[in-house]
PDB file of N, CA and C in Angstrom:
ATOM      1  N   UNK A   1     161.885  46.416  96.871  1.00  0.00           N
ATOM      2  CA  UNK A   1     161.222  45.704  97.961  1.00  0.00           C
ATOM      3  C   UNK A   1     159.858  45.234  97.470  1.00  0.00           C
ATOM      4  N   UNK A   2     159.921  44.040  98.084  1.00  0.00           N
ATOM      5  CA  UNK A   2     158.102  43.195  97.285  1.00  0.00           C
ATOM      6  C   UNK A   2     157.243  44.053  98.020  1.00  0.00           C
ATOM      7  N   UNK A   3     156.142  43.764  97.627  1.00  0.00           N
ATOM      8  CA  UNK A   3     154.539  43.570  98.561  1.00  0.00           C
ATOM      9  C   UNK A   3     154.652  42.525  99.359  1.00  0.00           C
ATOM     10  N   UNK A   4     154.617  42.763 100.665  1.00  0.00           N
ATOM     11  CA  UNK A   4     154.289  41.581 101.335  1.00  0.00           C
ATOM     12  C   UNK A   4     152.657  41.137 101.284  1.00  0.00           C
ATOM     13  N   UNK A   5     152.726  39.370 101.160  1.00  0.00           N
ATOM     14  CA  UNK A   5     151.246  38.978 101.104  1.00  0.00           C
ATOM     15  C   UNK A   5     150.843  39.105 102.942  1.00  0.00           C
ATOM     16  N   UNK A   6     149.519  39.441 102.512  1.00  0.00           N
ATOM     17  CA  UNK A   6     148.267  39.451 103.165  1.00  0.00           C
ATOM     18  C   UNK A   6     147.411  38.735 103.421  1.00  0.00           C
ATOM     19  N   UNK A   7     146.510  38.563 104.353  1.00  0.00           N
ATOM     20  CA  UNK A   7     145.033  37.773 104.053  1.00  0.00           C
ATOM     21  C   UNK A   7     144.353  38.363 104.940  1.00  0.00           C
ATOM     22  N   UNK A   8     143.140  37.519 105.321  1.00  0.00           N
ATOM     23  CA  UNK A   8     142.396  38.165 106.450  1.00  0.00           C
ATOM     24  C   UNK A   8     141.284  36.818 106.238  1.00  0.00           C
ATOM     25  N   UNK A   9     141.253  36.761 107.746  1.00  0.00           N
ATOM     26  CA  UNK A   9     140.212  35.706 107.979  1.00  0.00           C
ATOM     27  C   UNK A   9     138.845  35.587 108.876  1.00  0.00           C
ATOM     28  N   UNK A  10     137.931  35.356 108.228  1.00  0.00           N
ATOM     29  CA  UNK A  10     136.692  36.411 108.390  1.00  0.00           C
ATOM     30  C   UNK A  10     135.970  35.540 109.155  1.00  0.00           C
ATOM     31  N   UNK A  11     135.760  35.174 110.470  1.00  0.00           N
ATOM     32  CA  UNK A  11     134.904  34.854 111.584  1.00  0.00           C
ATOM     33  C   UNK A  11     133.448  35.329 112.315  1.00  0.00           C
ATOM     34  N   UNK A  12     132.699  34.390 113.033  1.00  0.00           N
ATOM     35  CA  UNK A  12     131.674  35.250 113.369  1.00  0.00           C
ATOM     36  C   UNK A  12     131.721  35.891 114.450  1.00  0.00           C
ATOM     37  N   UNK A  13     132.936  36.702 114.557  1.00  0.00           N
ATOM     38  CA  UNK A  13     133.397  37.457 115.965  1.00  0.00           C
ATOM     39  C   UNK A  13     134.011  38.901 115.227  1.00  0.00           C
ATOM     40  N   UNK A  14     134.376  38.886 114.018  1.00  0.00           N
ATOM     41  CA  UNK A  14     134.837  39.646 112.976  1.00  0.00           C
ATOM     42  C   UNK A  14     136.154  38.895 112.358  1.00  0.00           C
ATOM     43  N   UNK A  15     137.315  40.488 111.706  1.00  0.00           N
ATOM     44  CA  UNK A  15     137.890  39.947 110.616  1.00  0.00           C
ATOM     45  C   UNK A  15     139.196  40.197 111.446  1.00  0.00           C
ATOM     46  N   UNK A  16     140.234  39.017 111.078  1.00  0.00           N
ATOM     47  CA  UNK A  16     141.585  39.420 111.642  1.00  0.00           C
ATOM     48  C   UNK A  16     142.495  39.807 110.309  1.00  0.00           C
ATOM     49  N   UNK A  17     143.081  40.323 110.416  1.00  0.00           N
ATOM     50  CA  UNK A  17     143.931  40.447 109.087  1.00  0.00           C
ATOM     51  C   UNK A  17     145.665  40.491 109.688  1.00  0.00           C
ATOM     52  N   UNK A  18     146.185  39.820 108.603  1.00  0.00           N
ATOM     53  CA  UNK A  18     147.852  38.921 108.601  1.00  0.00           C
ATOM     54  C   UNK A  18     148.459  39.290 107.839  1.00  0.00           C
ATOM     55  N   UNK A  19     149.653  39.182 108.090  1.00  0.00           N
ATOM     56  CA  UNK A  19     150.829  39.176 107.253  1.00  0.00           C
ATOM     57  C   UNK A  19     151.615  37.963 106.994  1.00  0.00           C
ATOM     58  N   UNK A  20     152.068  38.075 105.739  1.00  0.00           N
ATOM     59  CA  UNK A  20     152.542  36.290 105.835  1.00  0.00           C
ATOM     60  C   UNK A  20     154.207  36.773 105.495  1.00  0.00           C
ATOM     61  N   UNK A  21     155.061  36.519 105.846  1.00  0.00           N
ATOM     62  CA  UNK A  21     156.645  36.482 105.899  1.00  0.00           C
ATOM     63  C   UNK A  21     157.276  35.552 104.868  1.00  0.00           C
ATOM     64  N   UNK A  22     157.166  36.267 103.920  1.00  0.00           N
ATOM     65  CA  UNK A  22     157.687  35.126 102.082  1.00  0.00           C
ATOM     66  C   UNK A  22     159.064  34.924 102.528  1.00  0.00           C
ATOM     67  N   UNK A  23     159.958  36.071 103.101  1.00  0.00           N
ATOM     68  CA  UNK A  23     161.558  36.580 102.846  1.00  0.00           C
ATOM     69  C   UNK A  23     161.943  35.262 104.274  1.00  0.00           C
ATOM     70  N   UNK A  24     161.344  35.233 105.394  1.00  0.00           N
ATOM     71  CA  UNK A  24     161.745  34.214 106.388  1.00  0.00           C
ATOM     72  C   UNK A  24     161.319  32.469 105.948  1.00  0.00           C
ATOM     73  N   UNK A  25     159.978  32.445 105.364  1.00  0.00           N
ATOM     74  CA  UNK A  25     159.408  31.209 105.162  1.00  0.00           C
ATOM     75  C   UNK A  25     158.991  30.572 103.764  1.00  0.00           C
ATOM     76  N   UNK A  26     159.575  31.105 102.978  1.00  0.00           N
ATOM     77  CA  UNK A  26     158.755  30.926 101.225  1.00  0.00           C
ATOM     78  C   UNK A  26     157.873  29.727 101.270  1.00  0.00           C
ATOM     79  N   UNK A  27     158.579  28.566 101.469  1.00  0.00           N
ATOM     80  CA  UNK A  27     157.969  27.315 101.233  1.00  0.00           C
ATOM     81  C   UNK A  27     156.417  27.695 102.169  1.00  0.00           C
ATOM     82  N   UNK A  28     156.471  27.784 103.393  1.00  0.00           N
ATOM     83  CA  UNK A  28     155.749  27.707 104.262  1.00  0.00           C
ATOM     84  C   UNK A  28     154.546  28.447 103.933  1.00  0.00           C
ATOM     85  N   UNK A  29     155.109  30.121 102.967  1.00  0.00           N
ATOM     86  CA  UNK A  29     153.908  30.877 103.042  1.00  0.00           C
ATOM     87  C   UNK A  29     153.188  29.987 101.419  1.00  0.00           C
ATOM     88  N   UNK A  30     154.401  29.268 100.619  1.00  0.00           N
ATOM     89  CA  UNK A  30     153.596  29.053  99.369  1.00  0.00           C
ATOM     90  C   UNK A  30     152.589  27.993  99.416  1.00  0.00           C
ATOM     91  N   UNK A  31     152.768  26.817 100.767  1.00  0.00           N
ATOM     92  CA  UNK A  31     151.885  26.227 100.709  1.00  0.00           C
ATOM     93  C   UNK A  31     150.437  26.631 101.081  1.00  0.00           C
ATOM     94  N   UNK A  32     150.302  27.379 101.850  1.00  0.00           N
ATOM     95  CA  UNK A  32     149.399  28.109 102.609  1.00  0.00           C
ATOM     96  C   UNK A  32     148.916  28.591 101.739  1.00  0.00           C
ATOM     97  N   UNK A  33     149.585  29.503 100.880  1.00  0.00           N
ATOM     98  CA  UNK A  33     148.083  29.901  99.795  1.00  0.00           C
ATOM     99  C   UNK A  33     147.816  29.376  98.818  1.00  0.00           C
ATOM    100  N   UNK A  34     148.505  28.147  98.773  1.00  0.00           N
ATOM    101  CA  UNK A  34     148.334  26.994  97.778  1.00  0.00           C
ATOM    102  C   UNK A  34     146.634  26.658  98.322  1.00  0.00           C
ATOM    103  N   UNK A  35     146.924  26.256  99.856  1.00  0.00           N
ATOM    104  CA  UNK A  35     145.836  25.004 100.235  1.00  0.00           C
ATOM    105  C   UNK A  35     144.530  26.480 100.583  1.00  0.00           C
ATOM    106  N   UNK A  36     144.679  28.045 100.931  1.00  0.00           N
ATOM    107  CA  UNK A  36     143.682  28.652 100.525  1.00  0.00           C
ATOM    108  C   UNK A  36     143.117  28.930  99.439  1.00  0.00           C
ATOM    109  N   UNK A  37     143.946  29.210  98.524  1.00  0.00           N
ATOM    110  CA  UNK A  37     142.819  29.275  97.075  1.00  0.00           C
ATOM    111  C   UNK A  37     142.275  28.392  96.830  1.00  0.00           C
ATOM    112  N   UNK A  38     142.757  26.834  96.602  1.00  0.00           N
ATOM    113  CA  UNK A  38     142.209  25.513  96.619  1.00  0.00           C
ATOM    114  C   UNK A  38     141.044  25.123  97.683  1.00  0.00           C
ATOM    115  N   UNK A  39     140.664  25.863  98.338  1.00  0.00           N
ATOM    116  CA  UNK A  39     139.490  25.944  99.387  1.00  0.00           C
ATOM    117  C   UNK A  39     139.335  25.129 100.630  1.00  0.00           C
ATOM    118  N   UNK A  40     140.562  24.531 100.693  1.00  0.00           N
ATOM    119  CA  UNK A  40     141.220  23.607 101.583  1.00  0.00           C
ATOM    120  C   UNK A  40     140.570  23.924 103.310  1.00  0.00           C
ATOM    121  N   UNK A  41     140.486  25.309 103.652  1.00  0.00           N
ATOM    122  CA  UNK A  41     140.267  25.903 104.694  1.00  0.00           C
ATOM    123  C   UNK A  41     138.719  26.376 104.569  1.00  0.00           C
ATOM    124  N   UNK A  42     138.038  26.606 103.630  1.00  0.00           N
ATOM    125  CA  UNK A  42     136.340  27.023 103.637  1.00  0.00           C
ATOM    126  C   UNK A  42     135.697  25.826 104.581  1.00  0.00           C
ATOM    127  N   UNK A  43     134.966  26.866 105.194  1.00  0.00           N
ATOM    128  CA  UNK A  43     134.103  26.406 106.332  1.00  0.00           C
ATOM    129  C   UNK A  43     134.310  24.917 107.634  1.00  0.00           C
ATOM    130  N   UNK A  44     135.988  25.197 107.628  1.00  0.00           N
ATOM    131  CA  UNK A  44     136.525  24.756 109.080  1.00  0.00           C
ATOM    132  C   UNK A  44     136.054  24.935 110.646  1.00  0.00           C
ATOM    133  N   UNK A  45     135.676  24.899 110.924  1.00  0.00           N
ATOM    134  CA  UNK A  45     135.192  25.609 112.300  1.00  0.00           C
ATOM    135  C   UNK A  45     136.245  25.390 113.673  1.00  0.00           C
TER     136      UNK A  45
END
């Protein structure tokens, strides 16, 4: 059994933390941390 990926997204209200579902969505979760490491999402409001 994998590690399921994680994240957590850090607001000025605090931190939520996620689970991302590879085994239901691959494509879906690979773009997503495609366009987060790529910084795609830094300082969205």
């Amino acid at each position: 059994m994998s590690t399921p990926t994680t994240g957590e997204l850090h607001t000025r209200k605090g931190v939520m933390k996620f689970e991302l579902y590879d085994t239901d969505a691959p494509k879906t979760v690979a773009n997503f941390v495609k366009l987060v490491t790529s910084g795609y999402y830094d300082g969205l409001t």
